[in-house]
C-alpha atoms as a PDB file:
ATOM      1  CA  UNK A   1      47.220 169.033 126.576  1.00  0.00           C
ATOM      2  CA  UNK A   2      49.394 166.135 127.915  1.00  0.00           C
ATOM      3  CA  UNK A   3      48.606 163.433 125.416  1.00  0.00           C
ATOM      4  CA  UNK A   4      50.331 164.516 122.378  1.00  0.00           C
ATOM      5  CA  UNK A   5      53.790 165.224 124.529  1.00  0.00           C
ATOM      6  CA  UNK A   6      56.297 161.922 125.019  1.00  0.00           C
ATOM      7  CA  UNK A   7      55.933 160.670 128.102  1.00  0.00           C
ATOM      8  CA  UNK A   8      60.078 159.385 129.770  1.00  0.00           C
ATOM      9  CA  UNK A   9      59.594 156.007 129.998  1.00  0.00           C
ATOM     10  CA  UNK A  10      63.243 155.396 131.896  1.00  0.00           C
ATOM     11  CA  UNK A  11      62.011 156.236 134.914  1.00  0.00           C
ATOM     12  CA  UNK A  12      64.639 155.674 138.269  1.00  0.00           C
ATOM     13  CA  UNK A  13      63.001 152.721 139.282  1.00  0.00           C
ATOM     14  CA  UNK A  14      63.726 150.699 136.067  1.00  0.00           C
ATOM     15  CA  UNK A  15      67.444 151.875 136.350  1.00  0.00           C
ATOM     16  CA  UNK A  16      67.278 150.497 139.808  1.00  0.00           C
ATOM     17  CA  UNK A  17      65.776 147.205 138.132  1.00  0.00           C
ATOM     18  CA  UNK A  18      68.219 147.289 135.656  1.00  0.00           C
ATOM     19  CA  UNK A  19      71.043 147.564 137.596  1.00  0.00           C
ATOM     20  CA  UNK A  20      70.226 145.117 140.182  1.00  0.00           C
ATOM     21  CA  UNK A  21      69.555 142.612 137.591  1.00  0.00           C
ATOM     22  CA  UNK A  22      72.807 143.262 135.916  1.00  0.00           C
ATOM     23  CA  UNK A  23      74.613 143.027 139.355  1.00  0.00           C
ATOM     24  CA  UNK A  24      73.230 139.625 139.840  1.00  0.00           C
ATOM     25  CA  UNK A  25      73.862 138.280 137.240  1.00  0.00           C
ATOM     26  CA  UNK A  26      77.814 139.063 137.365  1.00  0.00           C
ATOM     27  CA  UNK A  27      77.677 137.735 140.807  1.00  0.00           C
ATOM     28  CA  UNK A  28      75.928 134.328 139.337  1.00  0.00           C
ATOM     29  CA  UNK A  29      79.001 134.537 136.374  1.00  0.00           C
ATOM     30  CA  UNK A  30      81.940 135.134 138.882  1.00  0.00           C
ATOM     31  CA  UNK A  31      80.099 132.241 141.232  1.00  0.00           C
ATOM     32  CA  UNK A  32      79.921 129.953 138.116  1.00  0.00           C
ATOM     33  CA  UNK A  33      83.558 130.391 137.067  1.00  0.00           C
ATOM     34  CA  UNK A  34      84.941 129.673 140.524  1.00  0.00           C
ATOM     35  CA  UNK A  35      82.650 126.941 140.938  1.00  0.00           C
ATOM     36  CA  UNK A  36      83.801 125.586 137.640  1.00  0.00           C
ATOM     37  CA  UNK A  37      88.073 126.248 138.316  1.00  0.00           C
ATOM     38  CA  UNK A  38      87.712 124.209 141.621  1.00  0.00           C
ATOM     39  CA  UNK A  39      86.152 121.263 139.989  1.00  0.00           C
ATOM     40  CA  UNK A  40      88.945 121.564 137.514  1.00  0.00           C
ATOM     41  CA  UNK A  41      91.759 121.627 140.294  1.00  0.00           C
ATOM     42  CA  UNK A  42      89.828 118.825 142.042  1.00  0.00           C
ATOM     43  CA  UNK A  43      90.065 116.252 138.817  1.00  0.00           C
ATOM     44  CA  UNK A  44      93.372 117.442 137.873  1.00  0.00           C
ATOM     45  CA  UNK A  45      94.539 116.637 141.777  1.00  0.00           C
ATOM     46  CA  UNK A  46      92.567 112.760 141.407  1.00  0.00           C
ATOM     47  CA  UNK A  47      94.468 112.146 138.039  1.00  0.00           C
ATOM     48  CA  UNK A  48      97.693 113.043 139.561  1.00  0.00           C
ATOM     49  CA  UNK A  49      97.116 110.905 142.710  1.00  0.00           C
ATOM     50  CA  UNK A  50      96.201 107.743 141.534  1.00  0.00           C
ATOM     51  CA  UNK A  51      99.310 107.895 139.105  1.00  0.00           C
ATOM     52  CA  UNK A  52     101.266 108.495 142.543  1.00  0.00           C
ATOM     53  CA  UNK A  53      99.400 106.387 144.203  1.00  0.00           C
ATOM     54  CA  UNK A  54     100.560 103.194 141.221  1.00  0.00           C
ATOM     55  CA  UNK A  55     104.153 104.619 141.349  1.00  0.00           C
ATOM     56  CA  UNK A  56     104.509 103.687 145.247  1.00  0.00           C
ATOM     57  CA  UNK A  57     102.364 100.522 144.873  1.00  0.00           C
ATOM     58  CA  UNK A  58     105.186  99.670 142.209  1.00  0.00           C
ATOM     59  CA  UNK A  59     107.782 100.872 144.420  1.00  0.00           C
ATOM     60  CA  UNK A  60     106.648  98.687 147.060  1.00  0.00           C
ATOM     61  CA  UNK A  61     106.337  95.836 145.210  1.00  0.00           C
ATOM     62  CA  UNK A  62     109.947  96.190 144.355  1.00  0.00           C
ATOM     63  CA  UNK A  63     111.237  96.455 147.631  1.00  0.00           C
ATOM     64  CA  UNK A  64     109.232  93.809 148.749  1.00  0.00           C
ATOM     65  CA  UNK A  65     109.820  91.171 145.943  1.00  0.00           C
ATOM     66  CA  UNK A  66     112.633  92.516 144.184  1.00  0.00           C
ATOM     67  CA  UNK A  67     111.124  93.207 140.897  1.00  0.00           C
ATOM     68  CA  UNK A  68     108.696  95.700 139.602  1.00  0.00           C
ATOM     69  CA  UNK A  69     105.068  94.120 138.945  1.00  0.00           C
ATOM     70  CA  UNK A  70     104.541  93.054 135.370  1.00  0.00           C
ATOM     71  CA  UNK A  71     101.398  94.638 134.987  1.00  0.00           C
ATOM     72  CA  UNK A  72      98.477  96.699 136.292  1.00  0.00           C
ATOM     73  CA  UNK A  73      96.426  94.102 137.007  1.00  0.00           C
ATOM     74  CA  UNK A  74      98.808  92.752 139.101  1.00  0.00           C
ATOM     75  CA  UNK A  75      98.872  95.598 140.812  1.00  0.00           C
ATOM     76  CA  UNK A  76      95.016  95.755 141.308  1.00  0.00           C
ATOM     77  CA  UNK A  77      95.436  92.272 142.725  1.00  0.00           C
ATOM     78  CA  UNK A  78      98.031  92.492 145.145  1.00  0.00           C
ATOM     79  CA  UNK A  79      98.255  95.784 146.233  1.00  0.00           C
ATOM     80  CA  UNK A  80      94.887  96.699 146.299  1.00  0.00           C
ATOM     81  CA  UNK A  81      95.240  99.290 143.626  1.00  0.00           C
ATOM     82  CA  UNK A  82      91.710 100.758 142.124  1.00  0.00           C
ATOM     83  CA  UNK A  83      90.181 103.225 140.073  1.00  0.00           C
ATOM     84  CA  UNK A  84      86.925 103.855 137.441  1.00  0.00           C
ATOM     85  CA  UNK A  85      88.477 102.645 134.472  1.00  0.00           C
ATOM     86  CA  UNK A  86      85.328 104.661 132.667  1.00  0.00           C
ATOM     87  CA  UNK A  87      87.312 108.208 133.901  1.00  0.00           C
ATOM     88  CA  UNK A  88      90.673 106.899 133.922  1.00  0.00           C
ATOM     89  CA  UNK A  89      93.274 105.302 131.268  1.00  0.00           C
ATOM     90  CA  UNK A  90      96.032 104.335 132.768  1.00  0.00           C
ATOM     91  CA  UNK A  91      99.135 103.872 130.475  1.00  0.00           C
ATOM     92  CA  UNK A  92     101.222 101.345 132.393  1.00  0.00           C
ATOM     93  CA  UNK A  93     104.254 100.552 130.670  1.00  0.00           C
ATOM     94  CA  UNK A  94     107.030  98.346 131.870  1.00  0.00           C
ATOM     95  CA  UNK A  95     110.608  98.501 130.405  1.00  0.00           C
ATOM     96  CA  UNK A  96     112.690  95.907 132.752  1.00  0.00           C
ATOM     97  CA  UNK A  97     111.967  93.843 135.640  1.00  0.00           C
ATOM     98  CA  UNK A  98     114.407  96.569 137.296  1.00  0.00           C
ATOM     99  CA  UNK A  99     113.939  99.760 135.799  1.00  0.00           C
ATOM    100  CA  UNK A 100     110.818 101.649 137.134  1.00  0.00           C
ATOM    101  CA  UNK A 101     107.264 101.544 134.756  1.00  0.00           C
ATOM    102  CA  UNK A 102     106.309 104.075 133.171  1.00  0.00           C
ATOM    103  CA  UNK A 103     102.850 105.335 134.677  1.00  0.00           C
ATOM    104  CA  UNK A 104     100.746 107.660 133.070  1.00  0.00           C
ATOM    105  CA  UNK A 105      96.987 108.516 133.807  1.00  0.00           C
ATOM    106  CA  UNK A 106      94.658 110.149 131.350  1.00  0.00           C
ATOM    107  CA  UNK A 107      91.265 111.428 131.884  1.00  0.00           C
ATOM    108  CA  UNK A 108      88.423 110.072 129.802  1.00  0.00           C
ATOM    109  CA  UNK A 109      86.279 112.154 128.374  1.00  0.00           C
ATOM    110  CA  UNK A 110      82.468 111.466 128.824  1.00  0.00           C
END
């Protein structure tokens, strides 16, 4: 007279089941995370290069002509300086024709 006692319905195979689906899955999270952290490092490394990359161009210009370019564009222009201006602002802010600009670079956020 079987049918009136509770059956166990955890058997060992759903813990098996269970387990493995719960092991993925933290694999998938840790994957995701690290994933997401490089791409992170990556933009934070582009930002800080092209703001390098407009502080030599400026630097250059001054040794070469003495003065430090009046503005961005002429940066673009002459010293072949580009970027997506839809993922970057670029604060470029001059104070003398001999001090050094202030550069600063700002992501956009899309």
């Amino acid at each position: 007279m079987n049918r009136f006692q509770k059956k166990n319905t955890f058997s060992p195979g759903r813990l098996i089941l269970l387990v493995s689906i719960m092991l993925f899955l933290l694999i998938f999270l840790l994957f995701y995370r690290g994933v997401s952290s490089i791409s992170r490092t990556a933009s934070d490394q582009q930002t800080e290069n092209l703001r390098l990359a407009i502080q030599r161009s400026a630097v250059h210009c001054y040794a070469v002509e003495g003065a430090y370019p009046e503005s961005l564009d002429y940066l673009k222009e002459h010293y072949g300086i580009t970027y997506d201006p839809d993922k970057y602002l670029v604060s470029y802010e001059i104070i003398g024709s001999n001090l050094m600009p202030d550069v600063k670079v700002y992501v956009r956020k899309s």
